[in-house]
Protein backbone atom coordinates (compact mmCIF):
# COMPACT_ATOMS: atom_id res chain seq x y z
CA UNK A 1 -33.36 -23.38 -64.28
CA UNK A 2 -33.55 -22.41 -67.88
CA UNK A 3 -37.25 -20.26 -68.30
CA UNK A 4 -40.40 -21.63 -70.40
CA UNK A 5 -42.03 -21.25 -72.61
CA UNK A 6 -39.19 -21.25 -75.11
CA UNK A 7 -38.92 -19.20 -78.73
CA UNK A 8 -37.41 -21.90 -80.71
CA UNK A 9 -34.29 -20.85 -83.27
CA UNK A 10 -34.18 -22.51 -86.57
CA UNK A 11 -31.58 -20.04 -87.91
CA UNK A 12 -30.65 -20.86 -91.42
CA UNK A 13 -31.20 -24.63 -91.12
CA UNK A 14 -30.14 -26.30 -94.48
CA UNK A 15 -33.02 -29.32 -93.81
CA UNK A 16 -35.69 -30.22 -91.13
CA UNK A 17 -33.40 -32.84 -89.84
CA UNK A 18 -31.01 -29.88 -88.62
CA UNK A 19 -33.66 -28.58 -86.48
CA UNK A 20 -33.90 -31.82 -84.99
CA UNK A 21 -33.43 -30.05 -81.07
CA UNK A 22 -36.21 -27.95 -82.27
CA UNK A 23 -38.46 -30.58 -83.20
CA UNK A 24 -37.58 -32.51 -80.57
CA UNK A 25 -38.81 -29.95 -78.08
CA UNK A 26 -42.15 -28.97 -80.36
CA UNK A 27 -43.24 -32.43 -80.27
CA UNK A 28 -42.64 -33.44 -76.73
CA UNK A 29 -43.25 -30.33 -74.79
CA UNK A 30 -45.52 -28.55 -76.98
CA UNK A 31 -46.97 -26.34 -74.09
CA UNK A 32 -43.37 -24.69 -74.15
CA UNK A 33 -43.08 -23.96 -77.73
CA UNK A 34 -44.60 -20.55 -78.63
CA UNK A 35 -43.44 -20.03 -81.82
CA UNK A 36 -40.26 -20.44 -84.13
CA UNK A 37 -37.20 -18.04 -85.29
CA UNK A 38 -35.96 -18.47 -89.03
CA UNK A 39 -33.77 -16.71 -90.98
CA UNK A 40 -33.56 -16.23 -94.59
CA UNK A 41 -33.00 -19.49 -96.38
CA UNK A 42 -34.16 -21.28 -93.89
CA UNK A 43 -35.25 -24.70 -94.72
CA UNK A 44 -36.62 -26.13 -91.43
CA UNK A 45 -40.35 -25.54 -90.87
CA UNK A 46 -41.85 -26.97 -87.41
CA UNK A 47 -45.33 -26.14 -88.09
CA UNK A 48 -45.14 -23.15 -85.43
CA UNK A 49 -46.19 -20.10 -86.02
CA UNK A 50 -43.22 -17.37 -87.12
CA UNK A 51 -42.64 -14.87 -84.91
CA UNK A 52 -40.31 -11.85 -84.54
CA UNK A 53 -38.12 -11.26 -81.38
CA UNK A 54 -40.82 -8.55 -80.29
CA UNK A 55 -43.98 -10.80 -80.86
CA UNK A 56 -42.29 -13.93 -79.24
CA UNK A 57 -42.17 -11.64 -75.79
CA UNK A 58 -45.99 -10.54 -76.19
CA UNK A 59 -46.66 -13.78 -76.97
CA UNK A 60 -45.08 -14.87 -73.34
CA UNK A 61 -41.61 -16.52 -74.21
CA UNK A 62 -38.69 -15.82 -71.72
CA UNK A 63 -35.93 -18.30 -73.53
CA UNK A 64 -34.46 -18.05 -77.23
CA UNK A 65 -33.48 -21.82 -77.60
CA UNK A 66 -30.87 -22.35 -80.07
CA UNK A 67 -33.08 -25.29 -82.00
CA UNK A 68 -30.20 -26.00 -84.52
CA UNK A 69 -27.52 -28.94 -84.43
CA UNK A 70 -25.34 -28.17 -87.32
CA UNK A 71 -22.31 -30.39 -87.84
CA UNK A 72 -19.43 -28.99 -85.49
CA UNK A 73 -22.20 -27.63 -82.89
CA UNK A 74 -20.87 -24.20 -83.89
CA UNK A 75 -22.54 -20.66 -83.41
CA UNK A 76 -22.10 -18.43 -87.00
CA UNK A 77 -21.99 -15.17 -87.59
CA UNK A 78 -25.26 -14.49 -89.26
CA UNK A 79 -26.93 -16.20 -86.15
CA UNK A 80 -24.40 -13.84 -83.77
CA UNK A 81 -26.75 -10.44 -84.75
CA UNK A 82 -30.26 -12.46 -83.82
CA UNK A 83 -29.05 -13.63 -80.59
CA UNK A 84 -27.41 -10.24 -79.48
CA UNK A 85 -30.47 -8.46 -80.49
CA UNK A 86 -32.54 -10.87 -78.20
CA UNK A 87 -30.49 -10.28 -75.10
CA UNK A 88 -31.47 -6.53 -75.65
CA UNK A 89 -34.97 -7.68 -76.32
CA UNK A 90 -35.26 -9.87 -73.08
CA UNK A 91 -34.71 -13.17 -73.85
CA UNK A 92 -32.65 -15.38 -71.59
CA UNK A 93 -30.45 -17.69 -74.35
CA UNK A 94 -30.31 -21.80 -74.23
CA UNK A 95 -28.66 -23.57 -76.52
CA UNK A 96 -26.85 -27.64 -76.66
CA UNK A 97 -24.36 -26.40 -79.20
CA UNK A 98 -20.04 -27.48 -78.55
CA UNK A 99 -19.86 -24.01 -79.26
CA UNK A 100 -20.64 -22.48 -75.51
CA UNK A 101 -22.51 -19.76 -75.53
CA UNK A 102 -20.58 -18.67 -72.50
CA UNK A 103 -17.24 -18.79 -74.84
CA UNK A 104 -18.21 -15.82 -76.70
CA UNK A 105 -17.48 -12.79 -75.02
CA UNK A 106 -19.64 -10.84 -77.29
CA UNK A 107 -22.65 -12.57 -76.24
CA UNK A 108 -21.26 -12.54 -72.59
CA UNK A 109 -20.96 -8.91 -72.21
CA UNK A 110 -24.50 -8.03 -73.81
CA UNK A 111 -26.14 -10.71 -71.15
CA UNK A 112 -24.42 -9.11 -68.37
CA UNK A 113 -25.28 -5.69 -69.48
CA UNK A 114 -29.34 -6.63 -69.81
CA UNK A 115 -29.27 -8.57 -67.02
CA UNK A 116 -29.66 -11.86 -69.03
CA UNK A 117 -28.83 -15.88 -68.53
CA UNK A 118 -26.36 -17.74 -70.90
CA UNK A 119 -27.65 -21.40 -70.31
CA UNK A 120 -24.96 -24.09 -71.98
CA UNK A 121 -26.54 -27.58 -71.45
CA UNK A 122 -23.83 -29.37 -73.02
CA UNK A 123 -21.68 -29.28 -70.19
CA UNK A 124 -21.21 -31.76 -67.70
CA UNK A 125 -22.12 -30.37 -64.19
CA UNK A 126 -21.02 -33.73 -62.21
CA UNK A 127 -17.59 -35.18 -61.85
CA UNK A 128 -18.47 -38.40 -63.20
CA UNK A 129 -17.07 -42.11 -62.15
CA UNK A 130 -14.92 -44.28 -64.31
CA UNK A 131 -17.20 -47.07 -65.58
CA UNK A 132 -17.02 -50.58 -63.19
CA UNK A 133 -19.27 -52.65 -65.11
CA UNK A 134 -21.00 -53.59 -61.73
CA UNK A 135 -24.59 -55.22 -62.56
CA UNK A 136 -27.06 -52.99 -60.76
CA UNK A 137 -30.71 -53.12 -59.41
CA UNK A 138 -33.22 -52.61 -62.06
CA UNK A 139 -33.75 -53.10 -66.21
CA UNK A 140 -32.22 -50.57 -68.37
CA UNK A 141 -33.20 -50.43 -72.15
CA UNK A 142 -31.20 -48.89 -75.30
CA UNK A 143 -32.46 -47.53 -78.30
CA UNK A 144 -29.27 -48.43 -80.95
CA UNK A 145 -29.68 -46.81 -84.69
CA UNK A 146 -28.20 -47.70 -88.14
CA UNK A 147 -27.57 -43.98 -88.17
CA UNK A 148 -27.26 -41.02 -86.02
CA UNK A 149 -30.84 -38.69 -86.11
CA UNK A 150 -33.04 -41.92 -87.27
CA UNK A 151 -35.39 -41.76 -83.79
CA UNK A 152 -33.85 -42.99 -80.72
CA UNK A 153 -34.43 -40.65 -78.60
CA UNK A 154 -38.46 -40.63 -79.71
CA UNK A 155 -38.52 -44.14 -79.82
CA UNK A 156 -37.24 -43.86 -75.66
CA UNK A 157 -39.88 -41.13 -75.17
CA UNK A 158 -42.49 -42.84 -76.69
CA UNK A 159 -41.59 -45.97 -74.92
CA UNK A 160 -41.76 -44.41 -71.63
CA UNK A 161 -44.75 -42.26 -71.98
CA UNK A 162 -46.76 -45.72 -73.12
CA UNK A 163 -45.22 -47.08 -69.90
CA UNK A 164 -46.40 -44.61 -67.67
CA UNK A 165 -50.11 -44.63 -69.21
CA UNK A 166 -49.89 -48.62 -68.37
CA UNK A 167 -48.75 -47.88 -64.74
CA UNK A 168 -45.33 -49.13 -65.67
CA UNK A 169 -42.10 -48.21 -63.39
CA UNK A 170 -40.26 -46.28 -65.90
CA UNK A 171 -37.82 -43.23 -66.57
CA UNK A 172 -36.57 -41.50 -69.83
CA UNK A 173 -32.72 -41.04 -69.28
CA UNK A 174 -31.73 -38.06 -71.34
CA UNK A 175 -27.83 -38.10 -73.13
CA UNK A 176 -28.20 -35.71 -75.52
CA UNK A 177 -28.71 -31.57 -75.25
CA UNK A 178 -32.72 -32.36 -76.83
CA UNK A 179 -33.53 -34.86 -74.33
CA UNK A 180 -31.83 -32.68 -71.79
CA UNK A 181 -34.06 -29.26 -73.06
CA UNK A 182 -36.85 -31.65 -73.31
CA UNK A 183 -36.91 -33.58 -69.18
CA UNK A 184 -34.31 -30.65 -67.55
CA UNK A 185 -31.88 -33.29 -66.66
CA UNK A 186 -29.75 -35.92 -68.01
CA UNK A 187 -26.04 -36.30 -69.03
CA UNK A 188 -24.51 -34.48 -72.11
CA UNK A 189 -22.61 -37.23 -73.05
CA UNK A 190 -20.64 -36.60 -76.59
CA UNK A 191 -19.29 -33.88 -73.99
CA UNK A 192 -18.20 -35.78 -71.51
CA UNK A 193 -14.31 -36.75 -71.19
CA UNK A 194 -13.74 -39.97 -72.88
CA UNK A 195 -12.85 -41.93 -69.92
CA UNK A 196 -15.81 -41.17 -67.95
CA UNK A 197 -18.46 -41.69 -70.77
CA UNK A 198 -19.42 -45.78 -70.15
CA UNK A 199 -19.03 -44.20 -65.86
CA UNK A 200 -21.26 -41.26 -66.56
CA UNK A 201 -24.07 -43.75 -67.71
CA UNK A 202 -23.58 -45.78 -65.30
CA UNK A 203 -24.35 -43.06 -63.16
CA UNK A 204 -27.20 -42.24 -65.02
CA UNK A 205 -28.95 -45.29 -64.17
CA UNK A 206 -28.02 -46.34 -60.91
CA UNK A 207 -29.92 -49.06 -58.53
CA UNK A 208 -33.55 -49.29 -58.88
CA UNK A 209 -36.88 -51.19 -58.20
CA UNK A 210 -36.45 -54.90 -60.05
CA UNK A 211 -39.41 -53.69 -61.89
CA UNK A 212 -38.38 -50.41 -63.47
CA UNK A 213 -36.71 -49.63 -66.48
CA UNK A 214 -34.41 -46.65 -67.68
CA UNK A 215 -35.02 -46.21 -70.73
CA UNK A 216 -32.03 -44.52 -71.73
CA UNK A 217 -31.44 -42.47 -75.12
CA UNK A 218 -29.46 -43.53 -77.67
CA UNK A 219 -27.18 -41.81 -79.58
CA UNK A 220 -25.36 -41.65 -82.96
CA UNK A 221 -24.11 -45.43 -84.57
CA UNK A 222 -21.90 -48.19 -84.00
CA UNK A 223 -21.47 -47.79 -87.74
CA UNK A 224 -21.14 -44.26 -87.85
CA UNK A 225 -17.51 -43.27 -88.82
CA UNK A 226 -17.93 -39.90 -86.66
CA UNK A 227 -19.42 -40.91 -83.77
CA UNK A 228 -19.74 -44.77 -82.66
CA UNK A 229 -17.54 -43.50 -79.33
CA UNK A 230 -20.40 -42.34 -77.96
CA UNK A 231 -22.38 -45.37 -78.81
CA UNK A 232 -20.39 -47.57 -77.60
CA UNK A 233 -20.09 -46.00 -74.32
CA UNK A 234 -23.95 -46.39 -74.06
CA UNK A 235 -23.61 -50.31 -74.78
CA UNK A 236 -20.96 -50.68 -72.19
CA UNK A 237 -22.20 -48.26 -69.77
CA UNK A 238 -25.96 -48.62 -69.82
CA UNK A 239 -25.35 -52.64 -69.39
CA UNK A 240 -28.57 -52.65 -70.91
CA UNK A 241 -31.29 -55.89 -70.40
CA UNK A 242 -32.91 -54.84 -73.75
CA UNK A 243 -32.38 -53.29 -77.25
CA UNK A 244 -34.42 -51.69 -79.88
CA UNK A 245 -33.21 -51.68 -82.98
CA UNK A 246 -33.90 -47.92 -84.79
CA UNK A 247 -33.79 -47.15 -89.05
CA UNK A 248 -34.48 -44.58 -91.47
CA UNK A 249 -35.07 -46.63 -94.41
CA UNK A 250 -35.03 -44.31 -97.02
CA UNK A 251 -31.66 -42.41 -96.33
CA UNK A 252 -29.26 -43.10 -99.14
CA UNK A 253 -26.12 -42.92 -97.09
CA UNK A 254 -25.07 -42.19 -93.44
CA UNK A 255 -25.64 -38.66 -91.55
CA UNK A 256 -23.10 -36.54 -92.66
CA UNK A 257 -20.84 -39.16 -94.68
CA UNK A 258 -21.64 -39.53 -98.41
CA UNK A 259 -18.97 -41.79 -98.69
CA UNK A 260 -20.39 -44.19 -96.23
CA UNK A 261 -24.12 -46.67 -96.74
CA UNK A 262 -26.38 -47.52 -93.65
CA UNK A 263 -25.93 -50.83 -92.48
CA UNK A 264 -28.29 -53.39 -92.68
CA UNK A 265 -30.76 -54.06 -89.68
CA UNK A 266 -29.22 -57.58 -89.12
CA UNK A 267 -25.69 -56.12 -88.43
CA UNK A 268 -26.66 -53.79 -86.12
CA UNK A 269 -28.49 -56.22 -84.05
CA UNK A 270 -25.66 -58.93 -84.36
CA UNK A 271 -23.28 -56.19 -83.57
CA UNK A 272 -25.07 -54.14 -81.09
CA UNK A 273 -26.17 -57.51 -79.38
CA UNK A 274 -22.62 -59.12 -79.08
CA UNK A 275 -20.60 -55.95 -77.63
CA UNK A 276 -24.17 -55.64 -75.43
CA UNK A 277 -23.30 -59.11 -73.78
CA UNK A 278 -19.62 -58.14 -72.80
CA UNK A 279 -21.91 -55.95 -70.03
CA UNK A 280 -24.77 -57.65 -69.76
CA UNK A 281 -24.93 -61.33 -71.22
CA UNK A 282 -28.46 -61.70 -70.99
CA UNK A 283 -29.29 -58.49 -73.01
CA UNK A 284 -31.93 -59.67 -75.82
CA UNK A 285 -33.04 -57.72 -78.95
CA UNK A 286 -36.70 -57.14 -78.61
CA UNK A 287 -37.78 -54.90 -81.35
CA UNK A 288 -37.46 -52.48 -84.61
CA UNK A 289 -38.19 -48.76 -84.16
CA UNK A 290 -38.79 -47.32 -87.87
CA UNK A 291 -38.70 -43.62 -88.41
CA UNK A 292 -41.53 -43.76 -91.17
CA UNK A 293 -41.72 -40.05 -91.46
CA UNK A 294 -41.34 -39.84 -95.29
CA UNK A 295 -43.31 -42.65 -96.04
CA UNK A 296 -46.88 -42.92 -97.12
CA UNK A 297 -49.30 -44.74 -94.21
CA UNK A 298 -49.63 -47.62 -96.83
CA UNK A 299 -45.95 -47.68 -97.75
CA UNK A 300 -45.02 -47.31 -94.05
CA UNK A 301 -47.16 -50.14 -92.81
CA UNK A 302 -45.74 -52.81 -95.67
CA UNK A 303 -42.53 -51.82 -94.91
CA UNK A 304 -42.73 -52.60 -91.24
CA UNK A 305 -44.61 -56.05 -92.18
CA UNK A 306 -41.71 -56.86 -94.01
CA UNK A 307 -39.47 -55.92 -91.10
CA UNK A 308 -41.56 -58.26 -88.68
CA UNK A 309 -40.96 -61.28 -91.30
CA UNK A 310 -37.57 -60.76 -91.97
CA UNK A 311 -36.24 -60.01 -88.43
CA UNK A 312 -38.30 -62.16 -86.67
CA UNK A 313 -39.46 -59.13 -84.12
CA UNK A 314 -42.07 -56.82 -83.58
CA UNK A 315 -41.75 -53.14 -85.78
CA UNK A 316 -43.46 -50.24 -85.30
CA UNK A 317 -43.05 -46.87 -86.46
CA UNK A 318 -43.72 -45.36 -82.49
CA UNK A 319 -44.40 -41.79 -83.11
CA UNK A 320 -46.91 -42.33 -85.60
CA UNK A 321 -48.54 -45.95 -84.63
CA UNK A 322 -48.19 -46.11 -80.98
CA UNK A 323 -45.26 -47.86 -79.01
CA UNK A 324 -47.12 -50.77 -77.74
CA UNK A 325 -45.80 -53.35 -79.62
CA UNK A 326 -42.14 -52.47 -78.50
CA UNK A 327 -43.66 -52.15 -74.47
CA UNK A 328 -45.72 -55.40 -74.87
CA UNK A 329 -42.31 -57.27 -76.14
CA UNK A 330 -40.43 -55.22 -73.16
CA UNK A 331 -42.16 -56.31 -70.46
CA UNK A 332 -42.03 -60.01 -71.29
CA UNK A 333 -38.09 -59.62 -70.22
C-alpha cells in the first residue's frame, strides 16, 4: 500500500496540463494532498500550498508522488537530486511514469539504504486474459475524447460520485496511473502487453448486478496519432452499453501533435459508436462531457447550448456544473 497523505511533485512542468496526475489527485482526494513540490521554472500551479521536503514531513506527508506526465513518462536529471534527497528525508516515492522508478539503481540503492518504498503503479501486477468478447452481467460506460487529457477520467469520477449520492450501483474503473493513485486499484493499461489490453478490461469489469455500471476511464483518442491503441482496446474490451462523448474546445491542435487538428464531435461519435457495436451492438451515445476550464461561465454555458442543439444530446461541463444531466440520460439505458 502506497502511504497518505501524499507531497505532490510538479517538477519543472512546462504547463498545468503536465501536472495533470497531480491535479487529478488534488481534486479528487484532497484530504491526501498536503502540499506541492516545484522546481524552478515550473509552470504548473495546483493551488496547494509550496512546501520544502522538510516542511512536507512536519506537515504529515509520508509519499513524494511524482505528479508529472511528461511525454515519454521519463524521470530527468534535474528531478533525480529532489527525489534522492527525499529518500534521505523520509519520503516513501510513487510515481505512474514508463520510466520505473525501480529501473534506476541510483534511486534503488538510496531507498534501500533509508529504509524506503519505490512504488511503480504502472505495472501490471495480474497476468491478464486475452480478450473473448463474451457479453457479461452488468452495464459498462466509456468516456471517449477528441483528444488525450480533455476530461475522461473526471467526467467517469464525476459520473460515479453523482451515482453514488443517488443510491446508484456504480464503480469508477481506473486505466490510467491518476485514476490508479486516485481509487488504489485499477489496470495500467498503456502498460499492458498489446495482446492482453481489450482482455485486461475485460477483466476489469467482469459480471455484475443488471443494475450496476462500471464506469470505466477513458483514455487518449481514436484520433490521436500516438495513442488510439489504447483506445481502441477500451472500445473493444469494455463492450461498453454507453458512451460519453469528451472535448476541449479551445485546443488548437491535438496533445502533443502540432501537425495534427481535433476532430469534430460528430466523428468521434460516428466513429467511436460504430467500432463500439462490433462489441456491443446496442451501445448508444448518450452525452457530451466539455472540459470548460478556460472558458468564462457565460462563454462556457453558450457553448454547451450550442452542443445540445447541434448534437442532439445532453452537454455538460461535469466538474464545474454537476454530472446530472449525463446520469439522468444514463440511467434511461
Amino acid at each position: 500500500m502506497i502511504e497518505t497523505p501524499y507531497l505532490l511533485f510538479l517538477g519543472d512542468a512546462p504547463d498545468q496540463l503536465a501536472a495533470k496526475v497531480a491535479q487529478g489527485i488534488k481534486d479528487w482526494r484532497p484530504e491526501n494532498a498536503v502540499g506541492q513540490f516545484r522546481m524552478d521554472g515550473c509552470k504548473a500551479d495546483l493551488g496547494l500550498k509550496d512546501m520544502d521536503l522538510v516542511e512536507a514531513r512536519e506537515a504529515g506527508a509520508k509519499t513524494l508522488v511524482i505528479g508529472v506526465a511528461n511525454r515519454g513518462g521519463m524521470i530527468s536529471q534535474d528531478w533525480k537530486k529532489v527525489l534522492v534527497m527525499a529518500l534521505e528525508e523520509g519520503f516513501d516515492l510513487a510515481s505512474g511514469l514508463h520510466n520505473l522508478l525501480r529501473d534506476e539503481p541510483d534511486l534503488v540503492a538510496v531507498a534501500e539504504a533509508c529504509g524506503r518504498k519505490l512504488h511503480d503503479v504502472r505495472i501490471p501486477s495480474v497476468k491478464y486474459p486475452i480478450a473473448n468478447g463474451v457479453k457479461r452481467k452488468g452495464k459498462r460506460c466509456l468516456a471517449v475524447g477528441t483528444d488525450c487529457s480533455v476530461g475522461k477520467m473526471y467526467t467517469a469520477l464525476a459520473m460515479d460520485a453523482e451515482m453514488r449520492e443517488r443510491g446508484m450501483k456504480s464503480t469508477f474503473r481506473a486505466t490510467g496511473q491518476t485514476g490508479i493513485l486516485i481509487t488504489g486499484d485499477g489496470v495500467p493499461l498503456d502498460a499492458v502487453i498489446a495482446d492482453f489490453m481489450a482482455g485486461s478490461i475485460e477483466w476489469l469489469t467482469p459480471d455484475n448486478d443488471e443494475d450496476h455500471w462500471d464506469l470505466i476511464e477513458g483514455q487518449g483518442s481514436l484520433f490521436h496519432i500516438s495513442y488510439s491503441g489504447v483506445t481502441l482496446a477500451l472500445v473493444h474490451g469494455g463492450q461498453p452499453d454507453a458512451l460519453v462523448l469528451c472535448h476541449e474546445p479551445t485546443r488548437a491542435h491535438m496533445r502533443g501533435l502540432p501537425g495534427y487538428q481535433l476532430p469534430s464531435l460528430e466523428a468521434v461519435r460516428d466513429t467511436a459508436l460504430a467500432l463500439a457495436r462490433v462489441g456491443n451492438p446496442d451501445c448508444q451515445v448518450i452525452g457530451v462531457s466539455v472540459n470548460t476550464q478556460h472558458m468564462s461561465e457565460e462563454e462556457a454555458r453558450a457553448y454547451l447550448a450550442k452542443v445540445e442543439v447541434d448534437m442532439g444530446l445532453p452537454a455538460t461541463d461535469p466538474f464545474r456544473f454537476g454530472a446530472g444531466k449525463l446520469v439522468d440520460a444514463l440511467a434511461a439505458v
